[in-house]
Protein backbone atom coordinates (compact mmCIF):
# COMPACT_ATOMS: atom_id res chain seq x y z
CA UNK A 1 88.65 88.89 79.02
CA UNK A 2 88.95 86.30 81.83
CA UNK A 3 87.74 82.84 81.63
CA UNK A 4 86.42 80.79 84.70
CA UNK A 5 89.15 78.05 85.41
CA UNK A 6 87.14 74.41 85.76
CA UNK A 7 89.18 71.55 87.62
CA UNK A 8 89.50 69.14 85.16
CA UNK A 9 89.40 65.91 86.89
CA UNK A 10 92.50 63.79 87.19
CA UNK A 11 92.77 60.89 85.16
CA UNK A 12 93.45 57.64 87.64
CA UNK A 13 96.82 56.28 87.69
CA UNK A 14 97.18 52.60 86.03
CA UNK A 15 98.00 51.22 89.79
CA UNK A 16 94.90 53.23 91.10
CA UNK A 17 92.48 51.70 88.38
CA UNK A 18 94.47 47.99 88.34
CA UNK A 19 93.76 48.40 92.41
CA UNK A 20 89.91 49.49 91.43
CA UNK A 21 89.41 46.78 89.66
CA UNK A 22 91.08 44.30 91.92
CA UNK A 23 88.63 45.81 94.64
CA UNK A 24 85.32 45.30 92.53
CA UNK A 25 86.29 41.98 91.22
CA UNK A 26 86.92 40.78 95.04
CA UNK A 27 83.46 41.84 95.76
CA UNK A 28 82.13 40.56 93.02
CA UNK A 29 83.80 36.86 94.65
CA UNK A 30 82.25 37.83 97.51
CA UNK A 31 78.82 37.45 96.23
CA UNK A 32 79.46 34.62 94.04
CA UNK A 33 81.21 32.51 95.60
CA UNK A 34 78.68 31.83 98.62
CA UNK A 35 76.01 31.51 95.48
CA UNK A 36 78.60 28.74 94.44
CA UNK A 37 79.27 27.27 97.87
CA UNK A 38 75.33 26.82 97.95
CA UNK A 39 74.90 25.26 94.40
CA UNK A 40 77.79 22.38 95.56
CA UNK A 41 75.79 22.09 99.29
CA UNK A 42 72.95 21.13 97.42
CA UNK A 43 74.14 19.05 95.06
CA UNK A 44 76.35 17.30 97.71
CA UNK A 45 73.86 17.22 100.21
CA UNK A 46 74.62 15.76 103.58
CA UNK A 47 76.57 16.81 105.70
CA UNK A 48 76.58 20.10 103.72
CA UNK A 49 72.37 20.47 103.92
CA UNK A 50 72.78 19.67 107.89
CA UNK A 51 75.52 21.96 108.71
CA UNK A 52 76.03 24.69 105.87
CA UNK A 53 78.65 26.37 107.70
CA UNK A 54 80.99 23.74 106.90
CA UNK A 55 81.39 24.97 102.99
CA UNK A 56 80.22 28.48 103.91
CA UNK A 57 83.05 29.51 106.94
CA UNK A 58 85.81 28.82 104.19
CA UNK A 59 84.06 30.63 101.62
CA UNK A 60 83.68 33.78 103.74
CA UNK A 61 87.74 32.91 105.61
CA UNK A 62 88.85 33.06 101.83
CA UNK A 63 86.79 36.30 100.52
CA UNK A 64 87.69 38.00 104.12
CA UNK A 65 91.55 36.69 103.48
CA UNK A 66 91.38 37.80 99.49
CA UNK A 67 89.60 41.28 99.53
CA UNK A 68 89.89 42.37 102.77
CA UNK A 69 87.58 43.67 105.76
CA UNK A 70 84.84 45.08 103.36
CA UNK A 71 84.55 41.53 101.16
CA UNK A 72 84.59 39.32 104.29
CA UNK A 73 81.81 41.41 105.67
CA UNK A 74 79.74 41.46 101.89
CA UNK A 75 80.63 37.44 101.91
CA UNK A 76 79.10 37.05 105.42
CA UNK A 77 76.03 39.12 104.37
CA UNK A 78 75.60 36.84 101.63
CA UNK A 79 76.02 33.77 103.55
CA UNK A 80 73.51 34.74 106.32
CA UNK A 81 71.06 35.38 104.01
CA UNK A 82 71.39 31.75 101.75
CA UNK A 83 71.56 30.00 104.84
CA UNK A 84 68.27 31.90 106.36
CA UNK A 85 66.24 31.61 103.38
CA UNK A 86 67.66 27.55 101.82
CA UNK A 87 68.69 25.63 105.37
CA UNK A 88 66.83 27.06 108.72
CA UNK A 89 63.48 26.31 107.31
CA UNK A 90 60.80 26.90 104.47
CA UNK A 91 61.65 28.76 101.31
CA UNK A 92 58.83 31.47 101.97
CA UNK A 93 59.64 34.85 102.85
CA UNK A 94 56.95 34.95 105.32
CA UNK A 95 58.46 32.35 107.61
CA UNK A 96 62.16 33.71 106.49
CA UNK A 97 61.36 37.17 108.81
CA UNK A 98 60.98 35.14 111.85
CA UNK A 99 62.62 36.84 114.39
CA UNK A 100 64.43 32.49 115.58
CA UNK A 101 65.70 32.88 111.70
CA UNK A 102 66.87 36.64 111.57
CA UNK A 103 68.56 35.82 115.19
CA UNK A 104 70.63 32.94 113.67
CA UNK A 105 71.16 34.80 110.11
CA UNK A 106 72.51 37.58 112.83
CA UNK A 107 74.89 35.58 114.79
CA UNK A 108 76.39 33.88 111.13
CA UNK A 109 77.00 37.04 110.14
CA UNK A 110 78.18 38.87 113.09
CA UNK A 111 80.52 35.27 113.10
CA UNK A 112 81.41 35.70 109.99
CA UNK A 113 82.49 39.58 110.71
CA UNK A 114 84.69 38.20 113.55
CA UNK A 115 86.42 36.28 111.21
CA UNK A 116 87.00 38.96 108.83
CA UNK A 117 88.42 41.48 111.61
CA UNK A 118 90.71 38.79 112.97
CA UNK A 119 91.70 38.36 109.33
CA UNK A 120 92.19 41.56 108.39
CA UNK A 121 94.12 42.26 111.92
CA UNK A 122 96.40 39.56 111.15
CA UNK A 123 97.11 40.63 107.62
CA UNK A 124 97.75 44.34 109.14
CA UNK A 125 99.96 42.88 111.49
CA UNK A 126 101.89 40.73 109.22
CA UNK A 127 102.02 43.88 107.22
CA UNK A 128 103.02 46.04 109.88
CA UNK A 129 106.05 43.21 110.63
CA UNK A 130 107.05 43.52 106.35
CA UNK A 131 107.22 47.90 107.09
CA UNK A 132 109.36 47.27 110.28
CA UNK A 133 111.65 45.11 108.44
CA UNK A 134 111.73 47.23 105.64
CA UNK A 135 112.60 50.26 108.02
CA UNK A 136 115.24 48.51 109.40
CA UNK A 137 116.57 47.64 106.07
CA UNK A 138 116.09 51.11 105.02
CA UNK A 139 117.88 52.65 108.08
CA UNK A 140 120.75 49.92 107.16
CA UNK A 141 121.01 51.31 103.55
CA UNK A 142 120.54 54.58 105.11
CA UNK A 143 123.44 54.54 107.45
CA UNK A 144 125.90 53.09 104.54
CA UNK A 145 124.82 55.95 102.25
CA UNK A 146 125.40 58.68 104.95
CA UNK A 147 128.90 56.68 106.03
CA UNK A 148 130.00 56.99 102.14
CA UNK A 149 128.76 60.24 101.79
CA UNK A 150 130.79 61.25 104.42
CA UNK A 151 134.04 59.18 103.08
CA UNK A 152 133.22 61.20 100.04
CA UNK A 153 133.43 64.65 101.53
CA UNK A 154 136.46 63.72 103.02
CA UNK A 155 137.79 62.59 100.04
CA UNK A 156 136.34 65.50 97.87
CA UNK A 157 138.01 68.08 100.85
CA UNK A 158 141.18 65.94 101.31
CA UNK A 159 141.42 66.13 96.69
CA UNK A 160 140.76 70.26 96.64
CA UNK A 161 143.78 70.34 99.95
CA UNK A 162 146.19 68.20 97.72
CA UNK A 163 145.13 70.09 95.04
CA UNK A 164 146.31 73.74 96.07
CA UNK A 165 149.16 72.05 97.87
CA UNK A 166 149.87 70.73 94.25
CA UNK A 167 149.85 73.59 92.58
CA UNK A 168 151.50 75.59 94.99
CA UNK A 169 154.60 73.11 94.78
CA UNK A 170 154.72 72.66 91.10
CA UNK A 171 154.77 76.62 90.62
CA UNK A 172 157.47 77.30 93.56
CA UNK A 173 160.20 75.44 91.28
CA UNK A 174 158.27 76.92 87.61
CA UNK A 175 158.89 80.37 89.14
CA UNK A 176 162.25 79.92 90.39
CA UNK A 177 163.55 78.68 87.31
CA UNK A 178 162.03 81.38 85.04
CA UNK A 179 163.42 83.94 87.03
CA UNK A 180 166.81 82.35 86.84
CA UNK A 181 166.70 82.01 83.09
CA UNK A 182 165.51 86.01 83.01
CA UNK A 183 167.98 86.98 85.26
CA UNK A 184 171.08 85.24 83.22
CA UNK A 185 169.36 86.94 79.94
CA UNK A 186 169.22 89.79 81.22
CA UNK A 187 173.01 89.69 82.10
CA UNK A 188 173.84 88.65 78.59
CA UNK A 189 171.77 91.03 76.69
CA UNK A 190 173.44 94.18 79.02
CA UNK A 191 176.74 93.43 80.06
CA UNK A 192 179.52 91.81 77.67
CA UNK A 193 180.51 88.24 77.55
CA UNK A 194 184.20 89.54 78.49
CA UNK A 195 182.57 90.86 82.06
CA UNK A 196 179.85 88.37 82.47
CA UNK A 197 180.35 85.95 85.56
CA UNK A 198 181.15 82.30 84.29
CA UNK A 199 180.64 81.47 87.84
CA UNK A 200 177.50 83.33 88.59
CA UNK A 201 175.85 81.40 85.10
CA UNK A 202 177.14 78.11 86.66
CA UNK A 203 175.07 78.82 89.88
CA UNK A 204 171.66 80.18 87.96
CA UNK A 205 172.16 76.51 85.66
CA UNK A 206 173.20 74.85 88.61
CA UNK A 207 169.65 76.15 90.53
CA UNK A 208 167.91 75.41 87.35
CA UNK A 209 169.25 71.84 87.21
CA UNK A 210 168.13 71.37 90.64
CA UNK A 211 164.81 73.22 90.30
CA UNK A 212 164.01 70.88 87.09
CA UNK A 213 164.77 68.01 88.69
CA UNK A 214 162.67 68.66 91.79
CA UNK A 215 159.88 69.10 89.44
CA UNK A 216 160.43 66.24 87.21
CA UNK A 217 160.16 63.85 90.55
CA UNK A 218 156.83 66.08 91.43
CA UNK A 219 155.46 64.85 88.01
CA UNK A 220 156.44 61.28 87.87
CA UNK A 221 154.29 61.19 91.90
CA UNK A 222 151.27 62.71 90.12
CA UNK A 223 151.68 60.37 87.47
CA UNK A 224 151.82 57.26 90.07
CA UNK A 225 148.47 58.59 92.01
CA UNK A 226 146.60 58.54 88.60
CA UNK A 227 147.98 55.22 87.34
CA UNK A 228 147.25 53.70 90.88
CA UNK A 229 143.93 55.53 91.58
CA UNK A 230 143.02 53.67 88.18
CA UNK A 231 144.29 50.20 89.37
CA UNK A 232 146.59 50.07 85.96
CA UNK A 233 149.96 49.82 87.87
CA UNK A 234 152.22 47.21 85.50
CA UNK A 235 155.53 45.86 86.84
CA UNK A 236 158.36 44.60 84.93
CA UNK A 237 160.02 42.09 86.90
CA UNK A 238 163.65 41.54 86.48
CA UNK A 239 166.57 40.54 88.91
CA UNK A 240 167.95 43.13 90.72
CA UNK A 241 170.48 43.30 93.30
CA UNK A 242 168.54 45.36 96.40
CA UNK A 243 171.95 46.73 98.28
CA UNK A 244 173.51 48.21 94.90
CA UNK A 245 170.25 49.80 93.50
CA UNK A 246 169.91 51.55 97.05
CA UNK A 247 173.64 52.35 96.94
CA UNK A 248 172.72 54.09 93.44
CA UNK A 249 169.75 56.17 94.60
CA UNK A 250 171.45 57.25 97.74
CA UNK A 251 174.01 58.30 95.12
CA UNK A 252 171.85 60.44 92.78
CA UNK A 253 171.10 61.93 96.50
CA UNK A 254 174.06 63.51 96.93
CA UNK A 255 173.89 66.49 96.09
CA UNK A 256 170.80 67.44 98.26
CA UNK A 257 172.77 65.25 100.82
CA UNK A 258 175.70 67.07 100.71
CA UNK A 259 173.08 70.57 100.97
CA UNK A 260 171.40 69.53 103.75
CA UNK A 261 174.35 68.48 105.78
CA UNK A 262 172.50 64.74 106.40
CA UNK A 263 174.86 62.56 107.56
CA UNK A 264 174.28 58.46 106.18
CA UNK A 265 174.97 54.94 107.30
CA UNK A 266 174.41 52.58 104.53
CA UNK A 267 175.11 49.21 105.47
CA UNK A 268 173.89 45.89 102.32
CA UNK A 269 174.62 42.34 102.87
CA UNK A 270 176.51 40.89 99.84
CA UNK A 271 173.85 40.38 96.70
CA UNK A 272 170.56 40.66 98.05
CA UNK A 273 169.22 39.67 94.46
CA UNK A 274 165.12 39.67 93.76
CA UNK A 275 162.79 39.35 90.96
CA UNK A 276 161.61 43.05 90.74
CA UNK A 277 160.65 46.24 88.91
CA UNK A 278 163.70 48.05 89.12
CA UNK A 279 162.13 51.51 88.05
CA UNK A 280 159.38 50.93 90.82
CA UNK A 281 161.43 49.93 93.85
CA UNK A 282 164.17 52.83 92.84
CA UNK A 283 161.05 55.20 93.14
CA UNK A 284 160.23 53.91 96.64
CA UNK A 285 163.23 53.87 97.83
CA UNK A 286 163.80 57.50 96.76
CA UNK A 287 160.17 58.36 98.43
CA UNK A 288 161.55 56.71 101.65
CA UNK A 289 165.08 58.38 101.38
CA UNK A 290 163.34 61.85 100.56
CA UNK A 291 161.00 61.75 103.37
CA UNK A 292 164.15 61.03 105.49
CA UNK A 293 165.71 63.86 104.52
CA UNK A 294 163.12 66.23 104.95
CA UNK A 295 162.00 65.15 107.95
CA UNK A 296 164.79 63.42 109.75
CA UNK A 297 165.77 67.03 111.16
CA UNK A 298 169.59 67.04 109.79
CA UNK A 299 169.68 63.72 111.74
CA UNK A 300 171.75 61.04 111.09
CA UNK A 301 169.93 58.52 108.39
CA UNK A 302 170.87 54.67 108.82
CA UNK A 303 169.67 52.56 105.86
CA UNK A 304 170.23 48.99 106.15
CA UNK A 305 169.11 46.34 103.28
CA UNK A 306 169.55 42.46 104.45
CA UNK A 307 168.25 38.63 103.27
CA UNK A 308 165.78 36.56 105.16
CA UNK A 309 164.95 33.46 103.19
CA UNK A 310 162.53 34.25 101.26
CA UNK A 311 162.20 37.77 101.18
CA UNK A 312 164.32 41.20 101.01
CA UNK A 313 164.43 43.66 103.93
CA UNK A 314 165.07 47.44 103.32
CA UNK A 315 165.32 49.72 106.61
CA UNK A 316 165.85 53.19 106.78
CA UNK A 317 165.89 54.87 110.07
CA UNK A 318 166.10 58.71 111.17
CA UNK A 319 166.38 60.58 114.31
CA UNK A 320 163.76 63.27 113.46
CA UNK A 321 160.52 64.74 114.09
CA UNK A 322 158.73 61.30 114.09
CA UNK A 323 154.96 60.69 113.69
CA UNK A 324 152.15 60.14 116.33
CA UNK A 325 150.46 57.21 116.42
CA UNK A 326 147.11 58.12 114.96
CA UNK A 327 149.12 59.85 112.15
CA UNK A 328 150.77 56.83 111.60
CA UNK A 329 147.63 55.18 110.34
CA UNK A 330 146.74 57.79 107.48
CA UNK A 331 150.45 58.67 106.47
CA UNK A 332 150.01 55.67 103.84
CA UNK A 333 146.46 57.05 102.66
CA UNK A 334 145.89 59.29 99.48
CA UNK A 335 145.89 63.02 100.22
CA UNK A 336 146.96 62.56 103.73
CA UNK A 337 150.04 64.35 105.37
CA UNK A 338 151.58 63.81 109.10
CA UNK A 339 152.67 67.46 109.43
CA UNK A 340 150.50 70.97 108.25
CA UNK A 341 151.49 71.27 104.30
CA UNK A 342 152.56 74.98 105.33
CA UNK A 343 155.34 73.55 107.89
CA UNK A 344 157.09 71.25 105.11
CA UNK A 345 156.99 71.43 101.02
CA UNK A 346 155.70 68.71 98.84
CA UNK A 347 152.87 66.87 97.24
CA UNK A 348 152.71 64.17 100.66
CA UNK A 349 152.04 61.47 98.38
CA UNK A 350 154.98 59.59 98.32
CA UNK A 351 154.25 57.05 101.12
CA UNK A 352 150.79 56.51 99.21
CA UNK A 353 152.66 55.18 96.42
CA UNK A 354 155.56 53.41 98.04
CA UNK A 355 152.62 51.23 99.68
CA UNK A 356 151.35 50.84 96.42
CA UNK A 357 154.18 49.54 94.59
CA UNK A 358 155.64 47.22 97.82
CA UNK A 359 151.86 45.83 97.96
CA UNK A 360 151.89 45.26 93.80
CA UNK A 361 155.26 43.22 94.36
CA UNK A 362 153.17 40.88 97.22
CA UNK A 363 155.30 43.36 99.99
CA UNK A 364 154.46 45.12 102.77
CA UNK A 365 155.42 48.41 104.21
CA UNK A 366 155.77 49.17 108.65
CA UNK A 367 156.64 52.31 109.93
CA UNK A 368 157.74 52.63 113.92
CA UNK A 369 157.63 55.90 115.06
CA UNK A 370 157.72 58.19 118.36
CA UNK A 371 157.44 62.42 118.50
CA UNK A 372 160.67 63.94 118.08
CA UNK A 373 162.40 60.47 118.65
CA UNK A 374 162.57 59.82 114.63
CA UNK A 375 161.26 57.07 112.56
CA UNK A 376 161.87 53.76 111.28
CA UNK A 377 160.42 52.23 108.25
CA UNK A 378 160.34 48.41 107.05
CA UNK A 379 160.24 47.60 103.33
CA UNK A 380 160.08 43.40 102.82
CA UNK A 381 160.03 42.00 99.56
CA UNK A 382 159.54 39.05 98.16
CA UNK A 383 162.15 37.41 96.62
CA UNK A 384 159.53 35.82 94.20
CA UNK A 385 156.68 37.33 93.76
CA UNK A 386 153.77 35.60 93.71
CA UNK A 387 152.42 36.94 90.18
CA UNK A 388 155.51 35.31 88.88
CA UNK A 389 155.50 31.83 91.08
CA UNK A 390 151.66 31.73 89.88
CA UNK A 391 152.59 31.86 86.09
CA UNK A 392 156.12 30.15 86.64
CA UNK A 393 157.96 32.32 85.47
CA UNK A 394 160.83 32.14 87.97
């Protein structure tokens, strides 16, 4: 059994019935008002009994300006008619037909219909000036939105990149160590301690040493990008003496020094002593030295750390691959690498977070740099910084 479907009608919105009613009240003005404007005429009298148009023009410039074409042209009806039938002659609706009367009641209201199309035209056109501002605005806010939405995609692509690079790199040294580890078991569990290699066990703990190591400084970067991406970077200031804590992470170096066959000058002006985070500045020293090392091409390294008034200058300088100049304005940014992740290993945050840390002490990081002509980097610190001058501590 099928029924006949019936439209039921839509219910008007509030804004469509608040408009409705806006509408017939304006109307309703538009009668009323003339009706009033007539009332004060004749109680006034002169000048308003001589020239009516002097209280009825407003009346119809304010219903034309208030409801629009339709009310100025109701108002103006209105008008021609009180004014015909009250001030161009007898009240009697014989004489009020004469065609001198209906010519004048014409031209009032086709005066009064000017007004109300100039009216209306000038409220569409002030109107139309509100919607071209309102574009522009809109193609403003438009523009910012589409400029963030595509920072976003960059950063959202630029994440998911350091992301597999990530977990490629913390895997590499997860892997090599578990295989080292099975490997020795294996040897124990098969062959007798009286045969086993006490030098072959040295090298698998050895490997693993330097495999958990690797990925201990992996974790502590991934660490710093969340802390800093968070803005919750605290610094425990303390005086330090620049040249000897370089001295001691070029030390904990050596081994991958001494691997890589890297070659360093280390040259430290006598107590270059600062107010500093001594756990922070070791780790951006070590990014710096690292990146040296990896990148420097088995070049010779030159670090130099010197005093200049008021601040503390660390330079470390390679002969390597070096880094273009439009590279060398995103190598400080999150996610962003100067070379193809697949050419060299690592997360390619460190420089991120060396800027970070410099810029928390009131620092500032510079990097010089030329294709296969190596690179120089600038570390300056503050001797006092300004956190601590502010709350006078030092």
């Amino acid at each position: 059994m099928t029924m006949n479907s019936q439209k039921i009608p839509k219910k008007p919105s509030p804004k469509n019935r608040k408009n409705l009613l806006k509408s017939i009240f304006n109307h309703f003005l538009a009668v009323v008002l003339p009706l009033i404007g007539l009332l004060l005429s004749v109680l006034i009298g002169p000048p308003f009994t001589n020239t009516p148009l002097l209280i009825f023009i407003p009346i119809i410039v304010l219903c034309a300006w208030n409801g629009g074409f339709s009310a100025g042209i109701l108002s103006s009806l209105t008008v021609s008619i009180l004014v015909n039938y009250y001030f161009l002659g007898s009240h009697d609706l014989n004489t009020f037909l004469f065609p001198g009367r209906i010519l004048q009641s014409l031209l009032i209201f086709i005066e009064g219909m000017f007004l109300s199309f100039i009216l209306e035209n000038g409220k569409n056109q002030e109107k139309i000036r509100d919607y071209k501002k309102r574009e522009l605005e809109l193609s403003k806010d438009l523009l910012e939105l589409e400029e963030k939405n595509k920072k976003y995609e960059k950063e959202i692509r630029l994440r998911d990149e350091f992301l597999s690079v990530a977990s490629h790199e913390l895997k590499t040294p997860l892997t090599s160590m578990l295989l080292q580890t099975q490997s020795a078991l294996h040897n124990i569990r098969n062959e007798s301690v009286a045969h086993f290699s006490f030098e072959n066990l040295l090298k698998m703990l050895e490997s693993v040493e330097n495999q958990t190591k690797r990925l201990s400084r992996m974790i502590n970067d991934l660490l710093a990008v969340s802390v800093l991406t968070i803005g919750q970077l605290s610094l425990e200031h303390e005086e330090i003496d620049l040249g000897k804590l370089t001295k001691g992470v070029i030390t904990d170096f050596q081994a991958r020094i001494d691997k890589e066959n890297v070659p360093i000058v280390f040259n430290a002006e006598e107590k270059v002593i600062g107010n500093w985070d001594k756990i922070r500045i070791e780790q951006a020293i070590s990014n710096f030295i690292s990146n040296a090392i990896k990148y420097g091409d088995h070049s010779k390294i030159e670090i130099d750390v010197s005093h200049h008034k008021k601040f503390a200058q660390f330079i470390i300088k390679d002969n390597g691959i070096g880094i273009s100049k439009a590279k060398q304005k995103i190598v400080f940014e999150l996610f962003q690498r100067a070379v193809a992740p697949e050419d060299y290993k690592g997360l390619g945050v460190g420089l991120y977070i060396t800027q970070k840390i410099v810029n928390a002490h009131g620092g500032s990081v510079e990097v010089w740099s030329k294709p296969n002509s190596g690179s120089k980097f600038t570390m300056k610190l503050p001797l006092k910084p300004p956190a601590l001058i502010t709350a006078g501590a030092i």
